[in-house]
N, C-alpha and C. Protein backbone atom coordinates (compact mmCIF):
# COMPACT_ATOMS: atom_id res chain seq x y z
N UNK A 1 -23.93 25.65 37.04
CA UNK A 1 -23.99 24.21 37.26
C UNK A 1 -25.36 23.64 36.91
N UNK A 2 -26.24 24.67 37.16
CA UNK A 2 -27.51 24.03 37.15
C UNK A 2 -27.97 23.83 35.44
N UNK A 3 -27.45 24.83 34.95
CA UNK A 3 -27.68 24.66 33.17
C UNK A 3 -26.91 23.60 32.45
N UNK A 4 -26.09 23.29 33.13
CA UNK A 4 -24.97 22.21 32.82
C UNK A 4 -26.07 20.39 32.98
N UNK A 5 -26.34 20.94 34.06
CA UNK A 5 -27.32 19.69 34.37
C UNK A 5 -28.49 19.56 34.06
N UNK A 6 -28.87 20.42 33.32
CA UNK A 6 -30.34 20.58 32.76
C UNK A 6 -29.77 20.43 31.01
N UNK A 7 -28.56 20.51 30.73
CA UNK A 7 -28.23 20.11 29.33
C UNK A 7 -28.34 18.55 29.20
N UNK A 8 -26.99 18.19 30.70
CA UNK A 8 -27.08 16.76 29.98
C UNK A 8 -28.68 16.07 30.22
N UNK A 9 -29.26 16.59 31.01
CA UNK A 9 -30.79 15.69 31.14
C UNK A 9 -31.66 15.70 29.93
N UNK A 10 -31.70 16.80 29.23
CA UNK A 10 -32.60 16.97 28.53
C UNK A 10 -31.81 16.37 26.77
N UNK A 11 -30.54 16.38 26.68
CA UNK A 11 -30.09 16.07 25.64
C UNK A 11 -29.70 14.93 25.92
N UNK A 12 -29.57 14.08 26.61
CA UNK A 12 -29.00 12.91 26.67
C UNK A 12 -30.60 11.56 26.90
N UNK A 13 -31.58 12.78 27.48
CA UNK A 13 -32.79 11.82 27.56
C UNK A 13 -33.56 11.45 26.30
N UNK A 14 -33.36 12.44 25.21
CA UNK A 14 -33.90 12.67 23.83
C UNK A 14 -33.14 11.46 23.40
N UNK A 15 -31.52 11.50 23.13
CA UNK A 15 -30.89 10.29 22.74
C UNK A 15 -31.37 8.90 23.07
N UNK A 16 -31.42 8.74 24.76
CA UNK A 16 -31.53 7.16 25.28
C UNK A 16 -33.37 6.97 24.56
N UNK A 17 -34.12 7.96 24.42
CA UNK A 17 -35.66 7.12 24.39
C UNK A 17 -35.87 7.08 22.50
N UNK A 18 -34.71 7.64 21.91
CA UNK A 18 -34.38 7.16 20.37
C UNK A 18 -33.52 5.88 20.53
N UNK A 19 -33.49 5.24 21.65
CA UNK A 19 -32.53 3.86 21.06
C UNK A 19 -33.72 2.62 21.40
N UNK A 20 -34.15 2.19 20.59
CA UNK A 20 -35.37 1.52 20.74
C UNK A 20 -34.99 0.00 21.08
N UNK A 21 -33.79 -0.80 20.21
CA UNK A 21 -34.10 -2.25 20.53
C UNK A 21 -34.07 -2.15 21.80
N UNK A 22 -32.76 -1.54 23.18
CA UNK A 22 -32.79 -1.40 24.39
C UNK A 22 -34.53 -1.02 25.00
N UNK A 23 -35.03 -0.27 24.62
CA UNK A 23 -36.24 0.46 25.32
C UNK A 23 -37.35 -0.98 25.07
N UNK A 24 -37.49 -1.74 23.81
CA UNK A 24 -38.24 -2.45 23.65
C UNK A 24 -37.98 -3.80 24.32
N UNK A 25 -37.08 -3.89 24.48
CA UNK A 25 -36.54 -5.15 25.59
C UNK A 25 -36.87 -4.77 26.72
N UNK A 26 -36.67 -3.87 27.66
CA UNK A 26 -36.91 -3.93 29.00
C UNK A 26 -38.34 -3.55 29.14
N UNK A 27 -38.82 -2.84 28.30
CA UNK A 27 -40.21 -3.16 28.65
C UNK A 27 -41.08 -4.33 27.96
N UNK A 28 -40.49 -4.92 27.52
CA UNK A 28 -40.78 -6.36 27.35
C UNK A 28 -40.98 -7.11 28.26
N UNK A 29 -39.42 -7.11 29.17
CA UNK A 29 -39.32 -7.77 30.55
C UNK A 29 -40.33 -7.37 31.26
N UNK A 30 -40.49 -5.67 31.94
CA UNK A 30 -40.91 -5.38 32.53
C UNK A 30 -42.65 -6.19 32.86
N UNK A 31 -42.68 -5.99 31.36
CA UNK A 31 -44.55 -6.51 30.71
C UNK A 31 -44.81 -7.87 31.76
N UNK A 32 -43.80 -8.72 31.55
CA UNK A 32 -43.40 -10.40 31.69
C UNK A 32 -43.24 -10.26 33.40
N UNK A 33 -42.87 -9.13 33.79
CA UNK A 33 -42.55 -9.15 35.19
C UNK A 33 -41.12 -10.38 35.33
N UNK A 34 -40.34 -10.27 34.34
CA UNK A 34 -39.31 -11.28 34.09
C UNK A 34 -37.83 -10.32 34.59
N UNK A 35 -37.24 -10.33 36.08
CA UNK A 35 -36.27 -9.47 35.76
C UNK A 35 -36.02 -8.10 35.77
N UNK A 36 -37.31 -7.64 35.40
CA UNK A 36 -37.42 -6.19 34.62
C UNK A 36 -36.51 -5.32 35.60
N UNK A 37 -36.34 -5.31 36.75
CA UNK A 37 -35.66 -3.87 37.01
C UNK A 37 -34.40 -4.27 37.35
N UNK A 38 -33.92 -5.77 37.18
CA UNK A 38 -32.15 -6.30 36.96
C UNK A 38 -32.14 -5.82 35.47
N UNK A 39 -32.64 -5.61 34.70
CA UNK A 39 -32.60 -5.46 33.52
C UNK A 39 -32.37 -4.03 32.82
N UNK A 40 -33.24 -2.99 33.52
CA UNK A 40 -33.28 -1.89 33.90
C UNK A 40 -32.12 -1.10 34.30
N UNK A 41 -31.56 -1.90 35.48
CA UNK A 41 -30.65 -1.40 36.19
C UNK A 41 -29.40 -1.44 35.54
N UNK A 42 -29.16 -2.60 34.36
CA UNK A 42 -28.43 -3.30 33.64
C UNK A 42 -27.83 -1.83 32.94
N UNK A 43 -28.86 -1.62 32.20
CA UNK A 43 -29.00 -0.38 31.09
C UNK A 43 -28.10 0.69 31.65
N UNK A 44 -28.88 1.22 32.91
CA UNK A 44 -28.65 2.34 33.66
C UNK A 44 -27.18 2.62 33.86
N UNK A 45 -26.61 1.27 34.45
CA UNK A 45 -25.17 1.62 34.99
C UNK A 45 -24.29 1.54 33.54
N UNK A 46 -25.05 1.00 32.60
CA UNK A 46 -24.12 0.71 31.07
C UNK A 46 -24.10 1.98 30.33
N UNK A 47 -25.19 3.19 30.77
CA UNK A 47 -25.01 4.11 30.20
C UNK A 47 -24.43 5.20 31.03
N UNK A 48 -24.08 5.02 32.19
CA UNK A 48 -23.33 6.06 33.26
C UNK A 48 -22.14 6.24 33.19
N UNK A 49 -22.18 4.38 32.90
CA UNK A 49 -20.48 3.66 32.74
C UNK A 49 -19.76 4.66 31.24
N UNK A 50 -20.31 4.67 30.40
CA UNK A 50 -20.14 5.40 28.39
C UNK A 50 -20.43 6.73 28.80
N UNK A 51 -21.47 7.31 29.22
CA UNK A 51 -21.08 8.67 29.64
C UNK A 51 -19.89 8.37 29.89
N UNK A 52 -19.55 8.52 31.44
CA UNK A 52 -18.37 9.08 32.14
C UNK A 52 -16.91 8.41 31.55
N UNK A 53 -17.48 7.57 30.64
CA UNK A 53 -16.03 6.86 29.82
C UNK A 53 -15.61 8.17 28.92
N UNK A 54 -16.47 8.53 28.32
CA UNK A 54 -16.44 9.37 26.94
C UNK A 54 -16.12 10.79 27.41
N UNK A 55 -16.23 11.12 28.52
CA UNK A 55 -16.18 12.77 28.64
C UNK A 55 -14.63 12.31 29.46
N UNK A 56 -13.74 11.23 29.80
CA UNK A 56 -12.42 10.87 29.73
C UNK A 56 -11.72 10.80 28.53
N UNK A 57 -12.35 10.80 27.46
CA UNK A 57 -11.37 10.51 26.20
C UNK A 57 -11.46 9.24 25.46
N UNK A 58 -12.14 8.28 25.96
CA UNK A 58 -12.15 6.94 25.29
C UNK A 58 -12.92 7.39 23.44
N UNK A 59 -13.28 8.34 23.27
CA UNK A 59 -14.17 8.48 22.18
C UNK A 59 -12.84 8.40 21.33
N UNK A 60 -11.85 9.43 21.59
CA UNK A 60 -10.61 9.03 20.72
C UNK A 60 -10.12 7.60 20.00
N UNK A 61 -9.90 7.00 21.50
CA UNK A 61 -9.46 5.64 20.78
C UNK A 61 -10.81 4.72 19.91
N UNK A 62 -12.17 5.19 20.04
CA UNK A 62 -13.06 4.90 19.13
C UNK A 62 -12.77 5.21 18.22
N UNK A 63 -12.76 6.22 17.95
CA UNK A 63 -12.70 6.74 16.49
C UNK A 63 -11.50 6.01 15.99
N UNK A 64 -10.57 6.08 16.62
CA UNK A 64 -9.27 5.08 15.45
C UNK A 64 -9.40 3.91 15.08
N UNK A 65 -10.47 2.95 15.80
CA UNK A 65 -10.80 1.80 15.69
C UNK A 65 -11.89 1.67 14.59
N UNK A 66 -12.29 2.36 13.40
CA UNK A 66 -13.66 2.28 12.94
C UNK A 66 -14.11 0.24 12.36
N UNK A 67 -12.99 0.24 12.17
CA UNK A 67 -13.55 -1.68 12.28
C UNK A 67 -14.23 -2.21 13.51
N UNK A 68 -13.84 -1.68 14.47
CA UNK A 68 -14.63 -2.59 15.78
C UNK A 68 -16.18 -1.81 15.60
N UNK A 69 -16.31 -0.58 14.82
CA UNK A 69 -17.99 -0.15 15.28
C UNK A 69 -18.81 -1.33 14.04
N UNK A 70 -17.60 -1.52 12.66
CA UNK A 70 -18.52 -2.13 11.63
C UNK A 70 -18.53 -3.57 12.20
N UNK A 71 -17.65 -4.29 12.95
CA UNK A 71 -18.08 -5.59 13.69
C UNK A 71 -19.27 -5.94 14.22
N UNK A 72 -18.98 -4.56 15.24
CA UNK A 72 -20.46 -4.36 16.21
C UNK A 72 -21.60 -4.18 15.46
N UNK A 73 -21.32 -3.49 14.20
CA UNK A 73 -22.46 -3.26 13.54
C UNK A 73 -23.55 -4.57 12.79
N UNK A 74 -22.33 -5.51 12.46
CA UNK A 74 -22.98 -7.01 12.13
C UNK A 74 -23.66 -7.98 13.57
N UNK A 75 -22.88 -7.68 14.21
CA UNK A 75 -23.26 -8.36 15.33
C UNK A 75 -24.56 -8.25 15.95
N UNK A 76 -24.90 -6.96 15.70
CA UNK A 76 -25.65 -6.22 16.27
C UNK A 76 -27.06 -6.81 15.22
N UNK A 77 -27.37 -6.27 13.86
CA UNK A 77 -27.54 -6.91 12.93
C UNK A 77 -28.28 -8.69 13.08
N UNK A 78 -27.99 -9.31 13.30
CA UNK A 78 -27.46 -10.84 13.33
C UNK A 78 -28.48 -11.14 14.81
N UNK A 79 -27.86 -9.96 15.97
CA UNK A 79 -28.69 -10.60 17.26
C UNK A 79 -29.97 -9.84 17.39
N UNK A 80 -30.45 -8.79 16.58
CA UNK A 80 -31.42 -8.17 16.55
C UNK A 80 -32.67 -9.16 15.63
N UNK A 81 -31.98 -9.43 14.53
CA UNK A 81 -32.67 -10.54 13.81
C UNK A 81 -33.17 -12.23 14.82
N UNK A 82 -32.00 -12.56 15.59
CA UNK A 82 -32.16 -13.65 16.57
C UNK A 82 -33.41 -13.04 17.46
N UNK A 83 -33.57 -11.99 18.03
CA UNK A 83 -34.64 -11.75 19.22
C UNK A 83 -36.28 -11.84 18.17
N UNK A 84 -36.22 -11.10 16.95
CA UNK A 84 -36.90 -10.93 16.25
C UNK A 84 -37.96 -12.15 15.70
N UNK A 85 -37.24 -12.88 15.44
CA UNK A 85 -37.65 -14.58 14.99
C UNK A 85 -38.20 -15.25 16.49
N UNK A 86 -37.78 -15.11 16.90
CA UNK A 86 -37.93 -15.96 18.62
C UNK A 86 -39.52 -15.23 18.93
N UNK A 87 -39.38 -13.71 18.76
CA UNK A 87 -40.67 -12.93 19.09
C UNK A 87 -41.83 -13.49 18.32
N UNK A 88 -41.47 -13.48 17.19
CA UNK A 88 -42.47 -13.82 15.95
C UNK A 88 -43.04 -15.39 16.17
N UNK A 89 -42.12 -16.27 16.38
CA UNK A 89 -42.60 -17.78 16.78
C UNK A 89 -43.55 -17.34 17.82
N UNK A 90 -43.57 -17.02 18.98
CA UNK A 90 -44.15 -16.69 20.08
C UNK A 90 -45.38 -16.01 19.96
N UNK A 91 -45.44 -15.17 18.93
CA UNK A 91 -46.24 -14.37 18.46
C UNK A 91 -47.36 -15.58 17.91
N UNK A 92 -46.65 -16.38 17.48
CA UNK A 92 -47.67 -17.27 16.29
C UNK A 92 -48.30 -18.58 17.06
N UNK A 93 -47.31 -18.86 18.20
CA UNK A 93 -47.68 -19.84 19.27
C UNK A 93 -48.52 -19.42 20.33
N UNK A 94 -48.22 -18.63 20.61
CA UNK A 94 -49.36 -18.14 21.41
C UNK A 94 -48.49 -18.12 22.88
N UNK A 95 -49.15 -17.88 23.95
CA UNK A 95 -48.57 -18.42 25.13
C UNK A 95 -49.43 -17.99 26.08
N UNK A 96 -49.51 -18.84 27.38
CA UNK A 96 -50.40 -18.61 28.35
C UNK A 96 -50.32 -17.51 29.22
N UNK A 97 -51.29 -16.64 30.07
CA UNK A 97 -51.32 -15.78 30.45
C UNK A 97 -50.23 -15.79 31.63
N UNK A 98 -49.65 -14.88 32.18
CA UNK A 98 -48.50 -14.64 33.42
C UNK A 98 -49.48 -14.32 34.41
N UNK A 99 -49.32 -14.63 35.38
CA UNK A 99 -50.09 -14.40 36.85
C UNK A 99 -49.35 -13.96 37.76
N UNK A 100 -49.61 -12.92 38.47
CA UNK A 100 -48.99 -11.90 39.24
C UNK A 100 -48.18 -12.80 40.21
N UNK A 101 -46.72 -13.08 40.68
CA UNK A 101 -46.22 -14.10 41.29
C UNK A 101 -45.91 -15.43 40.54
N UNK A 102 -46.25 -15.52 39.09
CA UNK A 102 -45.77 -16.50 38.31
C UNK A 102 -44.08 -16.83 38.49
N UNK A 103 -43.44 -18.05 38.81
CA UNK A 103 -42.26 -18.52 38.88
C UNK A 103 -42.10 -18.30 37.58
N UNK A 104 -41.05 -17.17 37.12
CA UNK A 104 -40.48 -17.13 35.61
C UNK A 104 -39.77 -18.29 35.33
N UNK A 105 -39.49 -18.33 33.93
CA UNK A 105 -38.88 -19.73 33.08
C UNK A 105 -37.45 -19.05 32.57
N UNK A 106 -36.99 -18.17 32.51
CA UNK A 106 -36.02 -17.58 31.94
C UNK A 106 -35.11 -16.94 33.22
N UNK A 107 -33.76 -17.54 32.84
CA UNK A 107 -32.85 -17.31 34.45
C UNK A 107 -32.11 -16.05 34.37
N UNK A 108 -31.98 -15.16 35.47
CA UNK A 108 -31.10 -14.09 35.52
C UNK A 108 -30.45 -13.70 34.63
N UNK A 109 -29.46 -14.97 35.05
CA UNK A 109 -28.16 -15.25 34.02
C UNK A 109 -28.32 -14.79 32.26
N UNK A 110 -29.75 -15.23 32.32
CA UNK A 110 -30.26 -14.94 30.34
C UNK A 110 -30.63 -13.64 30.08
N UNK A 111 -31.20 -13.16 31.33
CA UNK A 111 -31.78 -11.75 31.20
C UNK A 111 -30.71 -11.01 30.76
N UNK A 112 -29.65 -10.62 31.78
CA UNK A 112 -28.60 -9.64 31.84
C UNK A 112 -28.10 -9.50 30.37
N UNK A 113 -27.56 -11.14 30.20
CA UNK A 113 -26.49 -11.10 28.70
C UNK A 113 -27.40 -10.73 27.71
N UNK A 114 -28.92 -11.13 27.85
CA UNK A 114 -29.82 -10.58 26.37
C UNK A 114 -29.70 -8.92 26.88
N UNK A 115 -29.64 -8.83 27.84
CA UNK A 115 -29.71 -6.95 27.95
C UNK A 115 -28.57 -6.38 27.57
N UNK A 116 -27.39 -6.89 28.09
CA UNK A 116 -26.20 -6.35 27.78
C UNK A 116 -25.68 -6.90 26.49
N UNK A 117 -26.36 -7.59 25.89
CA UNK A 117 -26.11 -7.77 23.74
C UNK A 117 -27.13 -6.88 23.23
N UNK A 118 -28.15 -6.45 23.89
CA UNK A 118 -29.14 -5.75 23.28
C UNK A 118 -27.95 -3.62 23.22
N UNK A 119 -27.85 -3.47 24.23
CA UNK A 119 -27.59 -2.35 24.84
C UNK A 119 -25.65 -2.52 23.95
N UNK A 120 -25.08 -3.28 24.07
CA UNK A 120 -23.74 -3.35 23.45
C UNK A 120 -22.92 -3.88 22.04
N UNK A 121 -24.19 -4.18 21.58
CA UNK A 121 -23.91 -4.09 20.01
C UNK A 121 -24.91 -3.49 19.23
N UNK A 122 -24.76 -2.08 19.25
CA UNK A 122 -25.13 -1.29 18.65
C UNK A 122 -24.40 -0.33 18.49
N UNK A 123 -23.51 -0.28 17.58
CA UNK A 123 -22.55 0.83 17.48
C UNK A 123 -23.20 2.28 17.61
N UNK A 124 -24.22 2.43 17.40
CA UNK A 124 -25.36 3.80 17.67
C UNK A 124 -24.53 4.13 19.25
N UNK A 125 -24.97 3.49 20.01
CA UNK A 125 -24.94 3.48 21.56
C UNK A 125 -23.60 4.24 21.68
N UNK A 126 -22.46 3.78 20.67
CA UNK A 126 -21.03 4.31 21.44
C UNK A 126 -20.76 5.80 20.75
N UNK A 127 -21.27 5.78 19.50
CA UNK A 127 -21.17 6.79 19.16
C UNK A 127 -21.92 8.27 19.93
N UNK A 128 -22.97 7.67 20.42
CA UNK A 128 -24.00 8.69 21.01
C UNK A 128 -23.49 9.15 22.23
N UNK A 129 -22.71 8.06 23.00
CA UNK A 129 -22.23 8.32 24.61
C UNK A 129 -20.71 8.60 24.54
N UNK A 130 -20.04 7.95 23.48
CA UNK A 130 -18.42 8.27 23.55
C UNK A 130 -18.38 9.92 22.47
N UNK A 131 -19.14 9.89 21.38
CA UNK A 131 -18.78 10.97 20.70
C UNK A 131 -19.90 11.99 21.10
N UNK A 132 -20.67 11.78 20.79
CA UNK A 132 -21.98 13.16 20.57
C UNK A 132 -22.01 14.00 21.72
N UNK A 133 -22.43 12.92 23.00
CA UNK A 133 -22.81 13.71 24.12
C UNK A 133 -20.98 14.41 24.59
N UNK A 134 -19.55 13.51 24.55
CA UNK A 134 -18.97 14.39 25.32
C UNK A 134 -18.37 15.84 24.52
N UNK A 135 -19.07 15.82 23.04
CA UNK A 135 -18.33 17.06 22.33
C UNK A 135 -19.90 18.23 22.98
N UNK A 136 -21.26 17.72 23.51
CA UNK A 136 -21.75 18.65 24.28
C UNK A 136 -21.05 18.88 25.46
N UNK A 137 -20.73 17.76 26.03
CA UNK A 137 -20.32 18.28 27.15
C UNK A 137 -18.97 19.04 27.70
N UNK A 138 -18.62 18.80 26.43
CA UNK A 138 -17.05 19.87 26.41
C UNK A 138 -17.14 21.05 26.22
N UNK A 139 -18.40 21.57 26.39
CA UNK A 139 -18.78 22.81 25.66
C UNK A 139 -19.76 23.17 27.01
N UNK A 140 -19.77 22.51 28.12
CA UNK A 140 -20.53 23.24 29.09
C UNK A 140 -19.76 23.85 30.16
N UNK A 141 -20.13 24.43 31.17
CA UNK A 141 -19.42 24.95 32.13
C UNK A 141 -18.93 24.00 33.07
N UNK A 142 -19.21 23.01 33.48
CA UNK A 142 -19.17 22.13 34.24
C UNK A 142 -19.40 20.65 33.75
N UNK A 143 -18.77 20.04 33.60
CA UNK A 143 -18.84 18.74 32.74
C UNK A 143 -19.17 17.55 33.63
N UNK A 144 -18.55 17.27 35.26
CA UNK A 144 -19.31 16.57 36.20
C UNK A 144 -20.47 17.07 36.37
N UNK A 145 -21.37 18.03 36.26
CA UNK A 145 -22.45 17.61 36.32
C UNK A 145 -23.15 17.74 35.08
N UNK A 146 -22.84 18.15 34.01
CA UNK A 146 -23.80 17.39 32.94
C UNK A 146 -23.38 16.08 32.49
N UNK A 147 -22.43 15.21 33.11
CA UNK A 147 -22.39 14.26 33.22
C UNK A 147 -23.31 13.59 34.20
N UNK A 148 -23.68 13.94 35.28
CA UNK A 148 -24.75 13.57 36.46
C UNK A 148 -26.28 14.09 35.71
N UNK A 149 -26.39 14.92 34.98
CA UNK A 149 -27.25 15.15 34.46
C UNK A 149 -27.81 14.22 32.96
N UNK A 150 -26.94 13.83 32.68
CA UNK A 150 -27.18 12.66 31.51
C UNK A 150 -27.69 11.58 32.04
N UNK A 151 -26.65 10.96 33.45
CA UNK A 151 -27.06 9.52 34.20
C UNK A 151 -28.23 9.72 34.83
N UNK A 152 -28.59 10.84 35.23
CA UNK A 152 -29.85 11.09 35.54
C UNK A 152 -31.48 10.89 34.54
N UNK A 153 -31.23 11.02 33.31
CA UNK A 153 -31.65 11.40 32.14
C UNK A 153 -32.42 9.47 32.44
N UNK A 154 -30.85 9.03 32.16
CA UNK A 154 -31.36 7.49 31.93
C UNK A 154 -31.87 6.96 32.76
N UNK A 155 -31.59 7.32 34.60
CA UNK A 155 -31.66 6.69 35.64
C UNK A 155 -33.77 6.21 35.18
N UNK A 156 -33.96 7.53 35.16
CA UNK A 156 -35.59 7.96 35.26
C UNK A 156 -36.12 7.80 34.03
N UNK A 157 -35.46 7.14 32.75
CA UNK A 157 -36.29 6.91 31.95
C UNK A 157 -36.29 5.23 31.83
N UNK A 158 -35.44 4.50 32.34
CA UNK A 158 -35.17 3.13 32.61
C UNK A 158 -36.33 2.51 33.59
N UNK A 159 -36.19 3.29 34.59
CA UNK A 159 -37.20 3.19 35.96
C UNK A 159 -38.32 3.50 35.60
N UNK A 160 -38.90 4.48 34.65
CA UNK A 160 -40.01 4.85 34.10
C UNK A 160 -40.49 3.68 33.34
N UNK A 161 -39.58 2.92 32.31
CA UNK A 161 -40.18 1.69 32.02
C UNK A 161 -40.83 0.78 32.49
N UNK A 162 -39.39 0.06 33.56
CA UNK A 162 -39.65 -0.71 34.15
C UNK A 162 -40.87 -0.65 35.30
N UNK A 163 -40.94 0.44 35.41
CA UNK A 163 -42.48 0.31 36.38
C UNK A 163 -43.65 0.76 35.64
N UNK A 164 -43.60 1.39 34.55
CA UNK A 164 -45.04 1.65 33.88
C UNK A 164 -45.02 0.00 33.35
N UNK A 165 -44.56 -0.73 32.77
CA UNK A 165 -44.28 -2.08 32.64
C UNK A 165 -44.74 -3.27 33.17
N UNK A 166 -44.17 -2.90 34.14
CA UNK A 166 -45.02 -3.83 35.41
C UNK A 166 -46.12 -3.64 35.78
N UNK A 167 -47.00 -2.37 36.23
CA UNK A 167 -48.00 -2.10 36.41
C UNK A 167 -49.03 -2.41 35.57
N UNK A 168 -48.41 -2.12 34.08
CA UNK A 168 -49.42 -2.58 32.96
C UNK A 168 -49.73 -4.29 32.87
N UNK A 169 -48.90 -4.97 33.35
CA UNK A 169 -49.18 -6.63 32.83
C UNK A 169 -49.99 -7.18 33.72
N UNK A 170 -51.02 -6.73 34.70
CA UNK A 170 -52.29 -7.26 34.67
C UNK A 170 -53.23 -7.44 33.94
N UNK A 171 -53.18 -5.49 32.96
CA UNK A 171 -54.01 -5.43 31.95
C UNK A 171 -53.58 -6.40 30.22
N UNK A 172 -52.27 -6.67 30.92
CA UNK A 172 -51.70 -7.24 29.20
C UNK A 172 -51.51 -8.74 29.69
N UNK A 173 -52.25 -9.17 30.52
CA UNK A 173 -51.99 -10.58 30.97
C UNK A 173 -52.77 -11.68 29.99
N UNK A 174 -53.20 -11.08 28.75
CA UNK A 174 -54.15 -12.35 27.90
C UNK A 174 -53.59 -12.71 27.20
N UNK A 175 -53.55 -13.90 26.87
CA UNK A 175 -53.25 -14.59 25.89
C UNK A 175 -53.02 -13.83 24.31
N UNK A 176 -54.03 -13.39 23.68
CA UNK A 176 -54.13 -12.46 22.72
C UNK A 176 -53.25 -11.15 22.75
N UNK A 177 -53.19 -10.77 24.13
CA UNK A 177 -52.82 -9.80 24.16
C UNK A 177 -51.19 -9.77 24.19
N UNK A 178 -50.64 -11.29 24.65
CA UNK A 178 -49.39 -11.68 24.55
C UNK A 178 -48.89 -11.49 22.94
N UNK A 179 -49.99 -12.39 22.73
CA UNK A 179 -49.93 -12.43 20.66
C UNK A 179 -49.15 -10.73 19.98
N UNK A 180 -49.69 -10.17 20.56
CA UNK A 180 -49.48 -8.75 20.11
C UNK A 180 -48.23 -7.64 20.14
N UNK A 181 -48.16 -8.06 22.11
CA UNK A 181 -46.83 -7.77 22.23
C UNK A 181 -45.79 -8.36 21.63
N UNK A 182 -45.63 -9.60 21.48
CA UNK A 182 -44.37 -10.26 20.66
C UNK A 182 -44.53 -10.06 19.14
N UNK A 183 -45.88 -9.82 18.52
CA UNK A 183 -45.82 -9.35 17.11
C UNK A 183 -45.35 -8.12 17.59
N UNK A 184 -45.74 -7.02 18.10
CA UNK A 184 -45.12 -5.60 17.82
C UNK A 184 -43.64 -5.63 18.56
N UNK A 185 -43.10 -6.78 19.29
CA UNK A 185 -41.60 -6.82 19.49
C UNK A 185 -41.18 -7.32 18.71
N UNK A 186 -41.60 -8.45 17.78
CA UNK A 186 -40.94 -8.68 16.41
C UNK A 186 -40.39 -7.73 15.67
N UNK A 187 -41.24 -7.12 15.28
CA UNK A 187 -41.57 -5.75 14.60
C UNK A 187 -40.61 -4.88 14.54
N UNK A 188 -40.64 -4.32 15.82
CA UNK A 188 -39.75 -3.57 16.24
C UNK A 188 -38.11 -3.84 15.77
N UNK A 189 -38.03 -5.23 16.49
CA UNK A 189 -36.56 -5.80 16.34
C UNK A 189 -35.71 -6.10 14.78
N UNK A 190 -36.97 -6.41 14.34
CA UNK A 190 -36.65 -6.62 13.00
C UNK A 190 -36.73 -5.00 11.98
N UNK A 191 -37.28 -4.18 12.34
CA UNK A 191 -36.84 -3.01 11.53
C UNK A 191 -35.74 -2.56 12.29
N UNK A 192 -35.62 -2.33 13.34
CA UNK A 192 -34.60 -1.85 13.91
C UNK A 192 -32.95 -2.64 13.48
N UNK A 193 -33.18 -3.91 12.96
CA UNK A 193 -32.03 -4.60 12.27
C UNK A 193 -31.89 -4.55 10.70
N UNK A 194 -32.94 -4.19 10.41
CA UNK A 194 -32.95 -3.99 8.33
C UNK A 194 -31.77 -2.57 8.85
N UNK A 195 -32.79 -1.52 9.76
CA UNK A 195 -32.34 0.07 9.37
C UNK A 195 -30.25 -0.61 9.68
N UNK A 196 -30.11 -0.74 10.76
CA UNK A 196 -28.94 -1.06 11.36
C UNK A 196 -27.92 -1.20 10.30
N UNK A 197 -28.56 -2.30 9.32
CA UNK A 197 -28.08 -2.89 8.23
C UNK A 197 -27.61 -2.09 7.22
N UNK A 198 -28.34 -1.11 6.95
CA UNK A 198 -28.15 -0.60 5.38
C UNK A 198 -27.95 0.77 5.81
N UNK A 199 -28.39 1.18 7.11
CA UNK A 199 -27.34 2.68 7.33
C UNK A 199 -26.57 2.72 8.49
N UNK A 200 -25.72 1.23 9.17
CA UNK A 200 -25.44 1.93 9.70
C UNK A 200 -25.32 2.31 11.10
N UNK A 201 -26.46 2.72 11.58
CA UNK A 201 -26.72 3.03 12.99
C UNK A 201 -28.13 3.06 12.80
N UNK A 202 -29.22 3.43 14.31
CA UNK A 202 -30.32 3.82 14.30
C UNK A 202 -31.01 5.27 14.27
């Protein structure tokens, strides 16, 4: 049992910290102190939820569907480019420093759905949790717990964000230093939507 759970942790944690637009969003939030661990948490249960979907069989009816991954794949595409542009304006505008207890400007309600479009159109994501991980995990001794061992994987690398995140945005509270983060979240978002584009997945 215990190798079972030391599979899915260690192979399923390699996967989630290769999916970057997700990783670069919540510690975005986190930075902003905007949300960050509704956001976090968002992730967490979205990838417990695709584990334990996929080691049921849903990967099947994926695979027969390959139009809904190339949908997702534009979609995905399209809203990666939307976060990207928004970053880059911001980047170029500048914006005033956040102060520890700052009343955020951006409501719940916006957080979640930008997390859960970030995290659900990426056909990468379904393939990785409906196909990859449950043909490992069909191959272990115990499949509830390298299934607990995967959700585990994410639990602590989500939470790892969101609080190295937070902790850091005293030191990233400047103006300039705002400049930077939204250029290197531009950045990010926007290669992460060329690659998307022309192969595919991430």
């Amino acid at each position: 049992m215990l190798e079972s759970y030391l599979t899915g942790l260690i192979v399923c944690g390699g996967i989630i910290v290769a999916i970057g637009a997700q990783n670069a969003y919540v510690l975005s939030q986190a930075i902003r102190r905007e949300y960050h661990w509704w956001s976090a948490g968002l992730c967490m249960a979205a990838d417990v939820t695709l584990f334990t979907l996929g080691m049921f069989g849903v990967s099947a009816a994926l695979m027969a569907m390959p139009q809904a991954l190339e949908i997702l794949r534009w979609l995905g595409v399209a809203f990666l480019g939307w976060l990207a542009i928004h970053a880059f304006v911001r980047a170029g505008r500048g914006r005033v420093a956040l102060e520890a207890g700052e009343v955020t400007k951006r409501s719940l309600k916006g957080v979640l759905f930008t997390t859960l479009a970030v995290t659900l159109l990426n056909p990468q994501v379904y393939l990785d949790t409906l196909v990859l991980i449950p043909a490992v995990g069909a191959q272990q001794e115990d499949t509830t717990t390298f299934v607990a061992g995967a959700s585990s994987a994410s639990i602590l690398w989500f939470g790892l964000l969101a609080w190295s995140g937070s902790a850091l945005a005293p030191v990233l509270s400047r103006p300039m230093a705002w400049r930077v983060i939204d250029g290197v979240i531009g950045l990010m978002m926007a290669g992460i939507a060329v690659h998307l584009a022309v192969n595919g997945g991430l």
